[in-house]
C-alpha atoms as a PDB file:
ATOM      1  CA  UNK A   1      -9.701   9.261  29.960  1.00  0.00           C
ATOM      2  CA  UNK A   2     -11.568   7.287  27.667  1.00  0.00           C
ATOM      3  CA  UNK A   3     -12.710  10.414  25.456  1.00  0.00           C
ATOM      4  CA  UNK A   4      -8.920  11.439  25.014  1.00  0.00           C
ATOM      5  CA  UNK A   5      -8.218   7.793  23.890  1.00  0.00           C
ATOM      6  CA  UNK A   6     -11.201   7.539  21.521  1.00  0.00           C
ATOM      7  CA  UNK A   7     -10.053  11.740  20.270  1.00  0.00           C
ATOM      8  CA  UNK A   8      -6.457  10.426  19.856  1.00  0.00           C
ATOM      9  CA  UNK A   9      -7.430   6.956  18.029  1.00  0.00           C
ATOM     10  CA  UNK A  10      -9.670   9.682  15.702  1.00  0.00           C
ATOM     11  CA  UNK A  11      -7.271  11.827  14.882  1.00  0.00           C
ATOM     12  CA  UNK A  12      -4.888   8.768  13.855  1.00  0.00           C
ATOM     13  CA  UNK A  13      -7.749   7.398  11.931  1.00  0.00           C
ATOM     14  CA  UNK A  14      -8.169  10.925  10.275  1.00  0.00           C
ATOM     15  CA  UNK A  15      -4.186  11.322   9.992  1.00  0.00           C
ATOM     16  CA  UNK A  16      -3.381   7.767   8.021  1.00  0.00           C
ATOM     17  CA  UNK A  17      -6.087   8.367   5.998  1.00  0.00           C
ATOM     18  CA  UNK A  18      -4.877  12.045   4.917  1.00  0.00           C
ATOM     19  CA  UNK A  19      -1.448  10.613   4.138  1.00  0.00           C
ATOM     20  CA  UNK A  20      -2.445   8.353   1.900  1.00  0.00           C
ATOM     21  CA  UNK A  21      -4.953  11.282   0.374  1.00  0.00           C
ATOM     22  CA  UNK A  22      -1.953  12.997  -0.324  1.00  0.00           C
ATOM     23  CA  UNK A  23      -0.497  10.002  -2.187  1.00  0.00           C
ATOM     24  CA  UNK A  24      -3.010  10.791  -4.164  1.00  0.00           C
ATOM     25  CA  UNK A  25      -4.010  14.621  -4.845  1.00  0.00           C
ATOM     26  CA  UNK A  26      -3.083  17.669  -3.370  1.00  0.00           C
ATOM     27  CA  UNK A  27      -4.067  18.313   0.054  1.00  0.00           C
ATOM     28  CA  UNK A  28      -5.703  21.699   0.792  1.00  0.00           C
ATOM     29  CA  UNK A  29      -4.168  23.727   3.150  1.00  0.00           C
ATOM     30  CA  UNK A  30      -6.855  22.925   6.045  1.00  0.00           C
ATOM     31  CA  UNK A  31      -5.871  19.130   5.808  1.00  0.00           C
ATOM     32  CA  UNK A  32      -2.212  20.011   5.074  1.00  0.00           C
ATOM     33  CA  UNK A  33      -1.751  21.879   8.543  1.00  0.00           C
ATOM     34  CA  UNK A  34      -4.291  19.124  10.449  1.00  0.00           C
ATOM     35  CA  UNK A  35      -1.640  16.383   9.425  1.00  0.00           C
ATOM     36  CA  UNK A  36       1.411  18.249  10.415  1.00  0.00           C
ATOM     37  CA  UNK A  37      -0.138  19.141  13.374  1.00  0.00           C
ATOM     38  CA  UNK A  38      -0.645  15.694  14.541  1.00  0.00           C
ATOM     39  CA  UNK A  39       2.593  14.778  13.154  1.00  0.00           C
ATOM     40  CA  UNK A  40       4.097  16.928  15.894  1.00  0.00           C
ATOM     41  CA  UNK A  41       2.942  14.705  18.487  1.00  0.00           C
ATOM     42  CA  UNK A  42       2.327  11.197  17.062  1.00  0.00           C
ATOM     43  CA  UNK A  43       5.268   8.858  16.296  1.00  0.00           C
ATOM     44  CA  UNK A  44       2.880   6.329  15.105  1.00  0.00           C
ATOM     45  CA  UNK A  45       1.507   7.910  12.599  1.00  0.00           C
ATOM     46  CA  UNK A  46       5.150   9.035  11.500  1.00  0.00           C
ATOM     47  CA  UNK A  47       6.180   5.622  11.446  1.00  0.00           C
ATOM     48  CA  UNK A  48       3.028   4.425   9.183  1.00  0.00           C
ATOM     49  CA  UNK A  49       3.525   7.110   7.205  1.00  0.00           C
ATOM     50  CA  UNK A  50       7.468   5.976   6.258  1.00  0.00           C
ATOM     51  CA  UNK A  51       6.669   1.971   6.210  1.00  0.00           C
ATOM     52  CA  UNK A  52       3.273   3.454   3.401  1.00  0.00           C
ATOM     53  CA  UNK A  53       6.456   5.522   1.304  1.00  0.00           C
ATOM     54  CA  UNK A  54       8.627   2.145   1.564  1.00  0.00           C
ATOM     55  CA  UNK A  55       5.854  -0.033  -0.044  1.00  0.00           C
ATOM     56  CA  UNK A  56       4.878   2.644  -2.486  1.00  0.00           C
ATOM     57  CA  UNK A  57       8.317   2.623  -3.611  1.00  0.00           C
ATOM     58  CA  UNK A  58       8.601  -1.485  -3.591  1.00  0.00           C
ATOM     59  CA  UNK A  59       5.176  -1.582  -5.459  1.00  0.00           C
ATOM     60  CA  UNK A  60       6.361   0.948  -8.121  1.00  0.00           C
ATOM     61  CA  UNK A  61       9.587  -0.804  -8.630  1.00  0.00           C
ATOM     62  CA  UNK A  62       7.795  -4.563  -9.136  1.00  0.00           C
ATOM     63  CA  UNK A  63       5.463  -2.398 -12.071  1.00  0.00           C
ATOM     64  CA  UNK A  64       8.304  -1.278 -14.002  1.00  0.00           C
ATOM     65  CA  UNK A  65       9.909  -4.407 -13.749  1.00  0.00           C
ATOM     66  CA  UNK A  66       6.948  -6.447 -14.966  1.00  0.00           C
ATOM     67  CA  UNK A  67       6.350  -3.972 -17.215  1.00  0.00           C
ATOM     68  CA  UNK A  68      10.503  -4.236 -18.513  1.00  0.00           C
ATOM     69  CA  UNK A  69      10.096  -8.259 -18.394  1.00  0.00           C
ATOM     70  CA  UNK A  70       6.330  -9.315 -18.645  1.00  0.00           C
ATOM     71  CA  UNK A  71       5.653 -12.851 -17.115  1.00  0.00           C
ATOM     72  CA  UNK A  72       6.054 -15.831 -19.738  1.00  0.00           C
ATOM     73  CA  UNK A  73       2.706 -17.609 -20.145  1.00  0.00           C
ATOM     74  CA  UNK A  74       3.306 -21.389 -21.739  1.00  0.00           C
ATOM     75  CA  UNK A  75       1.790 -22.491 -24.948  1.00  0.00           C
ATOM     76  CA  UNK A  76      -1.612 -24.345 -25.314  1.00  0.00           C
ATOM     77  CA  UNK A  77       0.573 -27.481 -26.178  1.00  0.00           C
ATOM     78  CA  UNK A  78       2.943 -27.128 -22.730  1.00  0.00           C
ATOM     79  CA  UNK A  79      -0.322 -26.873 -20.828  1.00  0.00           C
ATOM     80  CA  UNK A  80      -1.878 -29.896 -22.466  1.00  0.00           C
ATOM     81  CA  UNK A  81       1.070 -31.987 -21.875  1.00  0.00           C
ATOM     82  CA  UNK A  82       1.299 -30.837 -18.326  1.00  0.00           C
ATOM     83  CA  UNK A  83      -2.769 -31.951 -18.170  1.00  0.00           C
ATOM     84  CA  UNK A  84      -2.118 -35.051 -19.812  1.00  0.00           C
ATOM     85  CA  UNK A  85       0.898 -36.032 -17.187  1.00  0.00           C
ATOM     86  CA  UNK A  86      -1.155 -34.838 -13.959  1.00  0.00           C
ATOM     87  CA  UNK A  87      -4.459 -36.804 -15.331  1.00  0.00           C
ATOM     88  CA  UNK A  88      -1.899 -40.022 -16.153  1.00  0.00           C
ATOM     89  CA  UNK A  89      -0.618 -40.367 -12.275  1.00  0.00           C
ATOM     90  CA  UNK A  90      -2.058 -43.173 -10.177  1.00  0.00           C
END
């Protein structure tokens, strides 16, 4: 029992990781059909595979906007003041 646990928790290991590999390049046809193979049978790894999509997307969409609207940064003399007031409190 323990040897179909430890194969299972492999495969998984070996599944996550080829979805994200496919984030990235083209997967060949060997790894292709070994990840919808164990698609077929594990809902986990369906499930980590939709939450990875859903922060892809998020991620991409905070990039573009920071990209549209990059961060302000404050001026040497805003930054001095702000020293000056934090070094004056008791």
């Amino acid at each position: 029992m323990a040897g179909k646990i430890q194969h299972i928790i492999h495969n998984c290991k070996e599944a996550t990781h080829l979805s994200l590999q496919k984030e990235e390049r083209a997967l060949s046809i060997k790894e292709t059909f070994q990840l919808r193979l164990h698609l077929m049978y594990c809902d986990a790894c369906k499930q980590f595979i939709k939450q990875s999509a859903i922060i892809n997307k998020a991620m991409l969409q905070i990039k573009d906007a920071i990209l549209q609207h990059p961060p302000q940064k404050l001026s040497q003399e805003v930054k001095d003041n702000i020293q000056q007031q934090l070094n004056d409190l008791p």
